[in-house]
N, C-alpha and C. Protein backbone atom coordinates (compact mmCIF):
# COMPACT_ATOMS: atom_id res chain seq x y z
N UNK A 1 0.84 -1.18 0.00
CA UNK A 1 0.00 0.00 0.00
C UNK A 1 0.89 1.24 0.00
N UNK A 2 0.69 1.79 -0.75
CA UNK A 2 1.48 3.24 -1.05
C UNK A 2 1.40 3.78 -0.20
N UNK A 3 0.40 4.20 0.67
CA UNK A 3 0.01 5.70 1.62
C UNK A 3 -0.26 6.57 1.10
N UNK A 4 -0.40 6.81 -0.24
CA UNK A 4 -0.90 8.00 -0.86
C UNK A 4 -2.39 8.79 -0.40
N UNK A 5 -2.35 9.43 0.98
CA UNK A 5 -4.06 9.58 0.79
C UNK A 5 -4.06 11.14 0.65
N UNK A 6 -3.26 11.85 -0.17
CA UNK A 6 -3.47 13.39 -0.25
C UNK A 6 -4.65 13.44 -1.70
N UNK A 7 -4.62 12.16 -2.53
CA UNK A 7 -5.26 12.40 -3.56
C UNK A 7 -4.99 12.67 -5.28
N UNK A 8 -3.19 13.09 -4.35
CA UNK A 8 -2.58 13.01 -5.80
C UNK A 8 -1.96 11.55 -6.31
N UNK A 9 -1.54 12.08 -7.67
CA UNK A 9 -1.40 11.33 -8.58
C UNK A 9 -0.39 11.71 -9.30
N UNK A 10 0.80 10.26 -10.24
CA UNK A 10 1.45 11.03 -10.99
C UNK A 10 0.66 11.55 -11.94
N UNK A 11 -0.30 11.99 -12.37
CA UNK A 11 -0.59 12.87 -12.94
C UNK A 11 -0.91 14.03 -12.57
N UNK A 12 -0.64 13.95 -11.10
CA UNK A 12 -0.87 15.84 -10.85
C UNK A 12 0.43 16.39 -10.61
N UNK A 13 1.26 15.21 -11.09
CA UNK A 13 2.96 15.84 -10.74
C UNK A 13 3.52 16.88 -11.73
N UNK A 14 2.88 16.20 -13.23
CA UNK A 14 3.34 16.72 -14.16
C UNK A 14 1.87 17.60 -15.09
N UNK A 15 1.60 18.34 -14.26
CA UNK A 15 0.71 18.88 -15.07
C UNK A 15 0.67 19.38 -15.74
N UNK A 16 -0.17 19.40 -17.03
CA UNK A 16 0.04 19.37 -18.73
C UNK A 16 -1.58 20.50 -18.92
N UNK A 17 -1.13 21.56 -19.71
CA UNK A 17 -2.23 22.00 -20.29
C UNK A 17 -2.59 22.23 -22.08
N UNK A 18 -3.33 23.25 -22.61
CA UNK A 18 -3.44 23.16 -23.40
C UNK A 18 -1.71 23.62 -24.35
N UNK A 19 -1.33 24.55 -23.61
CA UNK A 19 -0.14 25.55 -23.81
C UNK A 19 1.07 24.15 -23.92
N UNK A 20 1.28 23.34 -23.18
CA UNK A 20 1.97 22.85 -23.64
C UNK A 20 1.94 21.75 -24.63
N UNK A 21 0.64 20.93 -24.70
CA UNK A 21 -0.05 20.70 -26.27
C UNK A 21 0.59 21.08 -27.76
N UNK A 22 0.31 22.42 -27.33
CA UNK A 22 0.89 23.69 -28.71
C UNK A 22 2.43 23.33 -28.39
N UNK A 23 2.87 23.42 -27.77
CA UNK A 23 5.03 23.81 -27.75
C UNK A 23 5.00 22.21 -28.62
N UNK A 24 4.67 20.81 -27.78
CA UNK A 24 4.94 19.58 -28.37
C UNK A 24 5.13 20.01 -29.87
N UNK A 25 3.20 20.00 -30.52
CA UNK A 25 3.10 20.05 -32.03
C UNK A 25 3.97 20.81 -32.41
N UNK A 26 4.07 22.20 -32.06
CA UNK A 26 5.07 22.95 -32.93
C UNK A 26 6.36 22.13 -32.72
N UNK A 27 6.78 21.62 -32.17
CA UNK A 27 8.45 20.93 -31.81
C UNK A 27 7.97 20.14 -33.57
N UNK A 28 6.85 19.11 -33.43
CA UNK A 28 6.73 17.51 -34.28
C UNK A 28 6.61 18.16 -35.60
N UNK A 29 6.28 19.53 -35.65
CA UNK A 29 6.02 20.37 -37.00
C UNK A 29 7.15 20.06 -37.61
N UNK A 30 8.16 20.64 -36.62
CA UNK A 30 9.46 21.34 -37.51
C UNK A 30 10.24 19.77 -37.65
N UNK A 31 9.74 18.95 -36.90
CA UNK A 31 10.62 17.80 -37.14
C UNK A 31 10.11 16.66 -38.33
N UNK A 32 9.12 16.81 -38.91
CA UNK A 32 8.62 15.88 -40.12
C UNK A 32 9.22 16.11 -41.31
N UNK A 33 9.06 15.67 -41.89
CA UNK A 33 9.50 15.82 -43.10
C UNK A 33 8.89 16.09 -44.33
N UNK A 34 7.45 15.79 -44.26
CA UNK A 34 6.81 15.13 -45.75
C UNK A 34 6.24 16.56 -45.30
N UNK A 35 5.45 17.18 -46.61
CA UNK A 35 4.75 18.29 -46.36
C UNK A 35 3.13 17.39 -45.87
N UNK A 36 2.85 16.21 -46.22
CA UNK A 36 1.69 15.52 -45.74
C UNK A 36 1.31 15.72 -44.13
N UNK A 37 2.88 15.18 -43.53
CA UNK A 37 3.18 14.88 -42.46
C UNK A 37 3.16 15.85 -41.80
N UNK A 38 3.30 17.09 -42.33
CA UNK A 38 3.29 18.96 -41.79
C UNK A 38 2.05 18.84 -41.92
N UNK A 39 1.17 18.74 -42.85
CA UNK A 39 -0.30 19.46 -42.74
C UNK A 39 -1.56 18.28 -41.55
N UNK A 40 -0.96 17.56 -41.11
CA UNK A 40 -1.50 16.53 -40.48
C UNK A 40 -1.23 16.90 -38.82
N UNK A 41 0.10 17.13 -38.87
CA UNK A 41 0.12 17.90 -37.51
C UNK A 41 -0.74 19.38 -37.67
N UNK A 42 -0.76 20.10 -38.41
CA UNK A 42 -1.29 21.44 -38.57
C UNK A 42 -2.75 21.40 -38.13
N UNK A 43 -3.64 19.74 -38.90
CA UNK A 43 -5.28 19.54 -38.30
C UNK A 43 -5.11 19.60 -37.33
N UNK A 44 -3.92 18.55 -36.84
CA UNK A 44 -4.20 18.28 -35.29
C UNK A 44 -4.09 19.54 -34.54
N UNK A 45 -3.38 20.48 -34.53
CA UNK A 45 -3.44 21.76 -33.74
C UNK A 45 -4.60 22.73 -33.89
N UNK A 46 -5.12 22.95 -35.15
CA UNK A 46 -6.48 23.55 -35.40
C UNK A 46 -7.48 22.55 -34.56
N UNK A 47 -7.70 21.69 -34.44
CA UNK A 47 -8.71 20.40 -33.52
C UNK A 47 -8.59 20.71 -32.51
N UNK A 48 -7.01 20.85 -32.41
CA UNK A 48 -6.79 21.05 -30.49
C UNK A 48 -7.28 22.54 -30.09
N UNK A 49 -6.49 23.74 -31.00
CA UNK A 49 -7.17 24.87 -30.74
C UNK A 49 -8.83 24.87 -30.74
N UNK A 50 -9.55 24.45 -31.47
CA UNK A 50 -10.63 24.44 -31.19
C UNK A 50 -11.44 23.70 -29.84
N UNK A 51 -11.27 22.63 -29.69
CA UNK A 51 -11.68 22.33 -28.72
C UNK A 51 -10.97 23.15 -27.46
N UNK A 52 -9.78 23.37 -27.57
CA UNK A 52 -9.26 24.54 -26.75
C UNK A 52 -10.74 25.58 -26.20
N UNK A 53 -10.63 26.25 -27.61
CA UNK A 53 -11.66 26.98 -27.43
C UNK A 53 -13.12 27.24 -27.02
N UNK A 54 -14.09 26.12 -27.26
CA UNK A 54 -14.83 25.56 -26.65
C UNK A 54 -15.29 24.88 -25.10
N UNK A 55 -13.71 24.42 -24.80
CA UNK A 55 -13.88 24.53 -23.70
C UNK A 55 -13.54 25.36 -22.89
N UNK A 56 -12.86 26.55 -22.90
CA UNK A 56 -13.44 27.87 -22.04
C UNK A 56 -14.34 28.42 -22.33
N UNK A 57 -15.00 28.83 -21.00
CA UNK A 57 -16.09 29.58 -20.72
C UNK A 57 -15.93 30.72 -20.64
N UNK A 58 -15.11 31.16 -20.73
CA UNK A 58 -14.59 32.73 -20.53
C UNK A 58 -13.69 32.88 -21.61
N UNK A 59 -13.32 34.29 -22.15
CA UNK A 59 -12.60 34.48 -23.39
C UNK A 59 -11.17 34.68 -22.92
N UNK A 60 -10.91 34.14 -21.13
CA UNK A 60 -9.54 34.33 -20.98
C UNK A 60 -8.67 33.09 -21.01
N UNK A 61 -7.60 32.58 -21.33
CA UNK A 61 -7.65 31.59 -20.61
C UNK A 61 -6.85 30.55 -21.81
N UNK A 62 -7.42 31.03 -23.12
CA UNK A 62 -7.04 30.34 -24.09
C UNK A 62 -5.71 30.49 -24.78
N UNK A 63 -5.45 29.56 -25.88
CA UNK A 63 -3.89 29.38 -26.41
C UNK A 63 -4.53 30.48 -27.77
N UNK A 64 -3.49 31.35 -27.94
CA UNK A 64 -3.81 32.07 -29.18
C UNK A 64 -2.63 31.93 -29.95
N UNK A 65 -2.62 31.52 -30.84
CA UNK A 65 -1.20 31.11 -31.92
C UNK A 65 -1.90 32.01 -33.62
N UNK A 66 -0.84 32.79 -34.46
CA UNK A 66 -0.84 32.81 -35.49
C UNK A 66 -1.64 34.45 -35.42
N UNK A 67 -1.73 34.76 -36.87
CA UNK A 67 -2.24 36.07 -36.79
C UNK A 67 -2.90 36.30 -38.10
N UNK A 68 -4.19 36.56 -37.81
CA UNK A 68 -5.33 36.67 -39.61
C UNK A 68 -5.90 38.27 -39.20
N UNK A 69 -6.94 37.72 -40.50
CA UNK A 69 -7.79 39.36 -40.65
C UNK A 69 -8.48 39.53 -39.74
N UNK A 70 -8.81 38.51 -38.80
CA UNK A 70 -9.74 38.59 -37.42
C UNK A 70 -9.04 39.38 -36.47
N UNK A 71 -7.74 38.74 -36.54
CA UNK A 71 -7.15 39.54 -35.56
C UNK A 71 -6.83 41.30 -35.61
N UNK A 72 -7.07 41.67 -37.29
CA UNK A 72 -6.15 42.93 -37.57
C UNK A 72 -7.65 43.69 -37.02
N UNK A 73 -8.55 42.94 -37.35
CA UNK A 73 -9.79 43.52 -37.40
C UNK A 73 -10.16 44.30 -35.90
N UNK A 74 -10.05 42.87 -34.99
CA UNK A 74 -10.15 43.07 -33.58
C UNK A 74 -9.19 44.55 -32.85
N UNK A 75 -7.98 44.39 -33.80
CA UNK A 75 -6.99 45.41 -33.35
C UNK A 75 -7.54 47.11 -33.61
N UNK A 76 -8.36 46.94 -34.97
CA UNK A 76 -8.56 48.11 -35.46
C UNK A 76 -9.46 49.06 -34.56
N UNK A 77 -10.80 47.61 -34.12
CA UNK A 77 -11.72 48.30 -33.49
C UNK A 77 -11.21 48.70 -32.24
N UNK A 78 -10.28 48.22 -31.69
CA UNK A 78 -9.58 48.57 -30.32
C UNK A 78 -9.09 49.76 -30.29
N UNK A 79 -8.14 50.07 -31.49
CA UNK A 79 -7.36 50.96 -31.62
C UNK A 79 -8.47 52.27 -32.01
N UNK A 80 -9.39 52.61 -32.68
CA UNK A 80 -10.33 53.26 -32.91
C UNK A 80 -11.12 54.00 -31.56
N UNK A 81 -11.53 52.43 -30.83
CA UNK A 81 -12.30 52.73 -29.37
C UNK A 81 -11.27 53.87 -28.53
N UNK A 82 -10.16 53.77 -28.60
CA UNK A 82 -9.13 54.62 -27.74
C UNK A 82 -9.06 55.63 -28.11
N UNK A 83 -8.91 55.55 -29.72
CA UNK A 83 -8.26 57.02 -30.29
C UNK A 83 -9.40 58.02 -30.78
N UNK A 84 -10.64 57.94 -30.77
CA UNK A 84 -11.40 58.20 -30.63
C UNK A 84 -11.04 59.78 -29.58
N UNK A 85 -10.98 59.50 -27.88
CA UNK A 85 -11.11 60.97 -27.57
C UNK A 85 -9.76 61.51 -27.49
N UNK A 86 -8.64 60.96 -28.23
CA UNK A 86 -7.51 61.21 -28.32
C UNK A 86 -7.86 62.28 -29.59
N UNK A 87 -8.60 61.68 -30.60
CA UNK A 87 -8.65 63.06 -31.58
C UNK A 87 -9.34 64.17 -31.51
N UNK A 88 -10.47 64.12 -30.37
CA UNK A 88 -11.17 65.14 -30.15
C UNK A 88 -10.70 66.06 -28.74
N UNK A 89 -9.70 65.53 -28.37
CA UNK A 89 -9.21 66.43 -26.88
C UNK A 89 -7.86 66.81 -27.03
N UNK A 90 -7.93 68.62 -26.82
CA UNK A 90 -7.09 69.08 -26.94
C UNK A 90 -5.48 69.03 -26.29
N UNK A 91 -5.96 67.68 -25.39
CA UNK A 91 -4.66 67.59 -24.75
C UNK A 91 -3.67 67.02 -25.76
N UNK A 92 -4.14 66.30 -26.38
CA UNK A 92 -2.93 65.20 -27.47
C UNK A 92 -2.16 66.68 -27.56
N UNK A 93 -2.99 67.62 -28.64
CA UNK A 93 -2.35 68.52 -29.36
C UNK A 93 -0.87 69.42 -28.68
N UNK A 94 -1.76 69.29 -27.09
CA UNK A 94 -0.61 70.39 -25.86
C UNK A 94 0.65 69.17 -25.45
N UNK A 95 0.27 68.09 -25.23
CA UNK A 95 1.52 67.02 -25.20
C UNK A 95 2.32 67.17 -26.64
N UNK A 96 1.50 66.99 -27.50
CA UNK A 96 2.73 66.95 -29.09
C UNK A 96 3.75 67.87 -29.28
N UNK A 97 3.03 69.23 -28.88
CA UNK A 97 3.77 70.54 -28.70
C UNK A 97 4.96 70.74 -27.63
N UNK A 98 4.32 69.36 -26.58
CA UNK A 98 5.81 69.77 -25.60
C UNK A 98 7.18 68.49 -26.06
N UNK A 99 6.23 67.44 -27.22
CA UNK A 99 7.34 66.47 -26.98
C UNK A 99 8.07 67.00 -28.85
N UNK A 100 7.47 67.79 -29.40
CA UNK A 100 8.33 68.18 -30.87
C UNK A 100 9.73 68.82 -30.26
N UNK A 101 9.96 69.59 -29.09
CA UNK A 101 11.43 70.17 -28.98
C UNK A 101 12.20 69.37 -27.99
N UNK A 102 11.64 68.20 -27.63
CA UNK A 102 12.10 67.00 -26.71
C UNK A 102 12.38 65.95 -27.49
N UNK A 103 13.31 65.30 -28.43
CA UNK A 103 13.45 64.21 -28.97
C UNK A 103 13.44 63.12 -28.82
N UNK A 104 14.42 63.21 -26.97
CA UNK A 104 14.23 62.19 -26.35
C UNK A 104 13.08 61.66 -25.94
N UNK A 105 12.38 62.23 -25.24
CA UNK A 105 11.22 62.28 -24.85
C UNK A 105 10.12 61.98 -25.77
N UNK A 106 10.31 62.31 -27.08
CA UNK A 106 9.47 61.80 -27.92
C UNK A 106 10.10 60.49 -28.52
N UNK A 107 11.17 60.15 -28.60
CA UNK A 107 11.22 58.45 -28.81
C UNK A 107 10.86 57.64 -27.43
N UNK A 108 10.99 58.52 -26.39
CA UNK A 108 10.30 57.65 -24.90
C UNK A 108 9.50 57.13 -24.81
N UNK A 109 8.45 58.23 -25.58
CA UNK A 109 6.80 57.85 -26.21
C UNK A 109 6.78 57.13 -26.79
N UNK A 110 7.26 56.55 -27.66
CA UNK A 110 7.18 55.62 -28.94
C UNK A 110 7.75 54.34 -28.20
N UNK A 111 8.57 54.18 -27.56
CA UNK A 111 9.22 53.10 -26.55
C UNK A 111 8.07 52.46 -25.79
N UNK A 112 7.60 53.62 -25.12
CA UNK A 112 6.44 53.36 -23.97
C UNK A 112 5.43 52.39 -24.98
N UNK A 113 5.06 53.32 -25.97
CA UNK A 113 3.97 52.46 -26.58
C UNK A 113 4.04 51.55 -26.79
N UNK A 114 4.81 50.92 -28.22
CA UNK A 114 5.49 49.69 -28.01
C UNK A 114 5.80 48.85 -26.91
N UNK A 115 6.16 49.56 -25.72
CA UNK A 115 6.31 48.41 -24.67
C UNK A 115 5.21 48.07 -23.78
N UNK A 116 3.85 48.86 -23.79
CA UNK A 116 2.63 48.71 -23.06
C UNK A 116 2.02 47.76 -24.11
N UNK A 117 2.19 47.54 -25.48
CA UNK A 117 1.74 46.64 -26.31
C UNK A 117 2.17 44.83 -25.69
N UNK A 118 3.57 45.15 -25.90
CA UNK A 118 4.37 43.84 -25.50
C UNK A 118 3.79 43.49 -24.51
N UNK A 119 3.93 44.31 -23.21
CA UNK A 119 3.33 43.95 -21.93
C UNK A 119 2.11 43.24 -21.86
N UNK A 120 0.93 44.42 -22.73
CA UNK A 120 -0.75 43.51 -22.55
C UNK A 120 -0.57 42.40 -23.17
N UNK A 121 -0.09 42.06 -24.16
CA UNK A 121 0.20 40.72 -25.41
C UNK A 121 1.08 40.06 -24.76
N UNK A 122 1.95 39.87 -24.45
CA UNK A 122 2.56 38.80 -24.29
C UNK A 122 2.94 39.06 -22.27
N UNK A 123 3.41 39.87 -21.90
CA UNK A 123 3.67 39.57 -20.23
C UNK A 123 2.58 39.65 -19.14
N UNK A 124 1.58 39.98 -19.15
CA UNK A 124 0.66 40.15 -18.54
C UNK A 124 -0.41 39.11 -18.11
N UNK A 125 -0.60 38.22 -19.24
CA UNK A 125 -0.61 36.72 -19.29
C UNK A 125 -2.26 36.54 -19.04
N UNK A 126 -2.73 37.75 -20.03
CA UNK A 126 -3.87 37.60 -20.23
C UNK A 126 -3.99 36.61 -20.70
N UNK A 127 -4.03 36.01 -21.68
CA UNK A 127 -3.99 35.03 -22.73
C UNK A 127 -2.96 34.24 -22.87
N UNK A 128 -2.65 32.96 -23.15
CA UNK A 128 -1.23 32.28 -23.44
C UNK A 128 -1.45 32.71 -24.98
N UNK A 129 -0.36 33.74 -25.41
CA UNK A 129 -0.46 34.70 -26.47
C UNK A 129 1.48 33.56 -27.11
N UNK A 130 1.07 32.78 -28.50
CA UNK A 130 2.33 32.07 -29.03
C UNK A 130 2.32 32.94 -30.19
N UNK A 131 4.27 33.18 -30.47
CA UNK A 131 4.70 33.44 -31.20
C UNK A 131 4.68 32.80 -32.45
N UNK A 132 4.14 32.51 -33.29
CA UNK A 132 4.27 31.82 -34.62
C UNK A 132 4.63 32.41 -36.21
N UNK A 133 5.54 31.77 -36.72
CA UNK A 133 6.39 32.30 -37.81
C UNK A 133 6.70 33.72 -37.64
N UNK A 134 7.64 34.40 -36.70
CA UNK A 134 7.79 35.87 -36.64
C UNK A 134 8.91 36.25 -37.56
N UNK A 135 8.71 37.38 -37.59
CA UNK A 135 8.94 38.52 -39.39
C UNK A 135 10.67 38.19 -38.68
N UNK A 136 11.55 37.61 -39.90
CA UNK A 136 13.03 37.23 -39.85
C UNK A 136 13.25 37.03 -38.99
N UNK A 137 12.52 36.10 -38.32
CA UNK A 137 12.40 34.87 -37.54
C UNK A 137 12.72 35.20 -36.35
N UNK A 138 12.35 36.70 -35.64
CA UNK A 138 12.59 37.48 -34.81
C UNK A 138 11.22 38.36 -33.65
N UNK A 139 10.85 39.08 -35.11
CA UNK A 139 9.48 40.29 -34.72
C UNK A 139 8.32 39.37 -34.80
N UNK A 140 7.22 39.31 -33.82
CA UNK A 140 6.19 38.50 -33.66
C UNK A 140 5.12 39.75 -34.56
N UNK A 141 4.57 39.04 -35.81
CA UNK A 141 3.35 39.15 -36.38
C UNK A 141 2.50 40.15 -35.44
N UNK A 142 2.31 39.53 -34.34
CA UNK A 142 1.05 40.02 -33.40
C UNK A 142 1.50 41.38 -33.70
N UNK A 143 2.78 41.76 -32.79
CA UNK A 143 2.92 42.72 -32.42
C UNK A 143 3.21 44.07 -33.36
N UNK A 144 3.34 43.79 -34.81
CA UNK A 144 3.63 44.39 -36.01
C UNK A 144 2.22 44.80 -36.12
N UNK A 145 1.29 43.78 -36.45
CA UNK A 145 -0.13 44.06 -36.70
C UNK A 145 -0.69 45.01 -35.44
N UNK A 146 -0.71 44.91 -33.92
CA UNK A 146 -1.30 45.92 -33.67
C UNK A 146 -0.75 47.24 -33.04
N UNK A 147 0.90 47.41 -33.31
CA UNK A 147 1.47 48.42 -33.55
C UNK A 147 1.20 49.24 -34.74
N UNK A 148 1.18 48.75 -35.80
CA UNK A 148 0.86 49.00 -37.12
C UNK A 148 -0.09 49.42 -37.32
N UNK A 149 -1.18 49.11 -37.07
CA UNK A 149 -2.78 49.37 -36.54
C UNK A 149 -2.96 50.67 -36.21
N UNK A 150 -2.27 50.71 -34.82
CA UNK A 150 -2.42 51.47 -34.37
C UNK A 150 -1.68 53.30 -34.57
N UNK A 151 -0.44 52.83 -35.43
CA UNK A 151 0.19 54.56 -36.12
C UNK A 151 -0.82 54.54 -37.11
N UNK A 152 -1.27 53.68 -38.00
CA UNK A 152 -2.04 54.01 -39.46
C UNK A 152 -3.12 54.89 -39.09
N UNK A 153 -3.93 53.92 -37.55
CA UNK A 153 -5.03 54.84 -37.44
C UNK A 153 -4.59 56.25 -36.50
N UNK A 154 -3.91 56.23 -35.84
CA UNK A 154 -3.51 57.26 -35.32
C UNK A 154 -3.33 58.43 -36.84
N UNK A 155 -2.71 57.93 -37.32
CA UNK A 155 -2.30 59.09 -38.75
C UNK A 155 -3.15 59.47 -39.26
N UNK A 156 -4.28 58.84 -39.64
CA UNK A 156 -5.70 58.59 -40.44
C UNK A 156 -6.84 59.30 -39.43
N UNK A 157 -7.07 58.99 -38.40
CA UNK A 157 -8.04 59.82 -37.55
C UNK A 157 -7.68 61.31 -37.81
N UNK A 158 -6.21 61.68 -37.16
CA UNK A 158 -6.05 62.62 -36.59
C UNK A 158 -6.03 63.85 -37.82
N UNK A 159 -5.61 62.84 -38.96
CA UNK A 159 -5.46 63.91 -40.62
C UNK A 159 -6.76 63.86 -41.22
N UNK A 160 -7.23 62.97 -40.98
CA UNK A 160 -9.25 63.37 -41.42
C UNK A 160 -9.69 64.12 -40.79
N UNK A 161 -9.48 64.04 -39.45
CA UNK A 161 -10.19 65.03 -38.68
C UNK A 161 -9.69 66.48 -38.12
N UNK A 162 -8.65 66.86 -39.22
CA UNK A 162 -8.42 67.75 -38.84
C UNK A 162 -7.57 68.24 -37.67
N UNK A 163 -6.80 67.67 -37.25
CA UNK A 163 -6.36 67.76 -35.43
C UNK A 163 -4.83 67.66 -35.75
N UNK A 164 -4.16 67.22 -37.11
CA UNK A 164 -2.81 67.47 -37.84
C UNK A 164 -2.73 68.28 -38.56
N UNK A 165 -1.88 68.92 -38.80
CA UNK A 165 -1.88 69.35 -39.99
C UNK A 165 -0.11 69.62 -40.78
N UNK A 166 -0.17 69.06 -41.60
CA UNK A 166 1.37 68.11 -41.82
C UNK A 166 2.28 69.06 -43.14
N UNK A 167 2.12 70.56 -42.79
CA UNK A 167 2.57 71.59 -43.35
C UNK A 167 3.85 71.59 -42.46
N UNK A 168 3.99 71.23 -40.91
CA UNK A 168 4.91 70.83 -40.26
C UNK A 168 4.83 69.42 -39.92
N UNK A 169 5.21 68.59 -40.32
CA UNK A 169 5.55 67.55 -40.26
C UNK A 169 6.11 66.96 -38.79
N UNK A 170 6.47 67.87 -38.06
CA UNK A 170 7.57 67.67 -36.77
C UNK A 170 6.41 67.39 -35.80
N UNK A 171 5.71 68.74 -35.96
CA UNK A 171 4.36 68.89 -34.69
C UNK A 171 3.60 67.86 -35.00
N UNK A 172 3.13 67.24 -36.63
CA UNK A 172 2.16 66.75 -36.55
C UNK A 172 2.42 65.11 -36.13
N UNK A 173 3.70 64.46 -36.98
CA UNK A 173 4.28 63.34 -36.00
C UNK A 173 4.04 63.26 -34.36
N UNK A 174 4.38 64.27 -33.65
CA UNK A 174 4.34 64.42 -32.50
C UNK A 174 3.08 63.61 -31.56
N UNK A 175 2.32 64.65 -32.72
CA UNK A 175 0.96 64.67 -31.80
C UNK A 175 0.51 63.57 -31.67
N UNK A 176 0.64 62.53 -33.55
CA UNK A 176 0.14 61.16 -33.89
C UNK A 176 1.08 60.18 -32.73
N UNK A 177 1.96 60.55 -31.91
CA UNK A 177 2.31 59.41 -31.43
C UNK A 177 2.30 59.60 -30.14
N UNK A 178 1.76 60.69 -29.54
CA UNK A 178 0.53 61.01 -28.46
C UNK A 178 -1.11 59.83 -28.41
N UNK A 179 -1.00 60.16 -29.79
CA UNK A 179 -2.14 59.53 -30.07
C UNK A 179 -1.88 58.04 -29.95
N UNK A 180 -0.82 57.87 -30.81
CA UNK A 180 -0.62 56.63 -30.59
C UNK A 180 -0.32 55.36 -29.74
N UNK A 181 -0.08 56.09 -28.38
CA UNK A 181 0.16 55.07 -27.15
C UNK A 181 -1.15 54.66 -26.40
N UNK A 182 -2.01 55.45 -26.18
CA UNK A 182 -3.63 54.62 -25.78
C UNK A 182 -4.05 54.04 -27.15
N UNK A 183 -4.01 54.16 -28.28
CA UNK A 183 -4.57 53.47 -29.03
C UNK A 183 -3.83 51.90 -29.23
N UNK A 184 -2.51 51.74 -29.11
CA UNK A 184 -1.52 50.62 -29.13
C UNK A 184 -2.63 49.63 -28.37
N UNK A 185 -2.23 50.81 -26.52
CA UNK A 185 -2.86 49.63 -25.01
C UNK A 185 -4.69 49.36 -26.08
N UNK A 186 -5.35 50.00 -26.84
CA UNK A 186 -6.47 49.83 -27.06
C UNK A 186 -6.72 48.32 -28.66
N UNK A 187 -5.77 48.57 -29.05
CA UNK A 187 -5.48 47.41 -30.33
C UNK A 187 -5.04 46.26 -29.84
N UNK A 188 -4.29 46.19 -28.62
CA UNK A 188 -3.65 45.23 -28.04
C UNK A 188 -5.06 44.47 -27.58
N UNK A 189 -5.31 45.35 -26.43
CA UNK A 189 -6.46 44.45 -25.73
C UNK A 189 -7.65 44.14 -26.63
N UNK A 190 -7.70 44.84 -27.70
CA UNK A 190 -8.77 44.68 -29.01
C UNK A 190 -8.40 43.21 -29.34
N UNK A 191 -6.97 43.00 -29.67
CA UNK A 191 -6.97 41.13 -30.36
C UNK A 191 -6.66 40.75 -29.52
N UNK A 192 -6.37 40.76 -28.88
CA UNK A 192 -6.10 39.32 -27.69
C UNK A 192 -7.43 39.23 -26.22
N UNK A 193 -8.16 40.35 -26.39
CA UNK A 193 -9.37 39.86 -25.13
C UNK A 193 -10.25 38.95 -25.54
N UNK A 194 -10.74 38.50 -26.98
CA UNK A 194 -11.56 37.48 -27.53
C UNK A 194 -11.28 36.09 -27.99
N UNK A 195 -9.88 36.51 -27.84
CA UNK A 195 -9.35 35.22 -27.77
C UNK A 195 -9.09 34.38 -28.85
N UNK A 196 -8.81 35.14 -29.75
CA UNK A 196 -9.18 34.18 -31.09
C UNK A 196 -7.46 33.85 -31.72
């Protein structure tokens, strides 16, 4: 008789979730050979992601791998929801103005943003958020798409609506990347809170 009466088990020694599921396949991906043998592991991870998905009840919680138009989509409306009273309040305009004769300070901004992105997406651990095929095998997709997202619309709000005006180029950069750090934290949490 063992004595085991806490209840565990070797299986609660080594506990296994969906997240590590995903690391295995991706390992068996890169190790096949046949392109058959690639797209067979590939069902199996779409199967697993799905039932992944299904079985949370909540949109937190899940494995998110890869990056589509769902996701750019999710980013856009995020990034929109934020920048929204960023283009209508005159503060962007009084921050842009103090960070055009601050250089430093205005790549600080651009740092910050970028790094409140990284943070909600990948350290924060909303989501088990996987890197898959990143740009020269380095820059994660995700984070291109809702950085990216988020200057286009920053540029695009703020020059439709009037709130740039790019006769100076210096001020109006400025302002767009005022704009652009709540809209980042707003694109970020846009694709990765639904989980997809």
């Amino acid at each position: 008789m063992s004595g085991n009466t806490s209840g565990t088990g070797p299986e609660d020694d080594d506990p296994t979730d969906m997240g590590d599921l995903f690391d295995e396949l991706e390992e068996l991906e890169d190790l096949v050979d046949t392109p058959a043998a690639r797209e067979q592991v590939r069902e199996t991870m779409r199967v697993a992601m799905s039932a992944s998905a299904s079985a949370a009840a909540s949109p937190f919680g899940r494995v998110i791998r890869g990056y589509d138009r769902a996701d750019l989509a999710e980013a856009f409306l995020g990034s929109f929801l934020f920048g929204v009273p960023m283009a209508v309040e005159g503060g962007t305009q009084e921050v842009g103005e103090f960070l055009v004769s601050r250089p430093f300070h205005l790549g600080g901004t651009i740092l910050f943003g970028i790094g409140l992105a990284v943070g909600i997406i990948y350290v924060a651990d909303f989501q088990d958020v996987r890197v898959h095929k990143p740009i020269f095998g380095l820059i994660p997709r995700r984070l291109v798409g809702v950085t990216g997202v988020s200057l286009v619309m920053a540029v695009v709000l703020l020059t439709g609506w009037g709130r740039v005006d790019w006769a100076d180029p210096t001020l109006a950069f400025a302002n767009v990347v005022v704009a652009f750090v709540p809209m980042s934290v707003g694109a970020a949490l846009g694709d990765i809170l639904p989980g997809s």
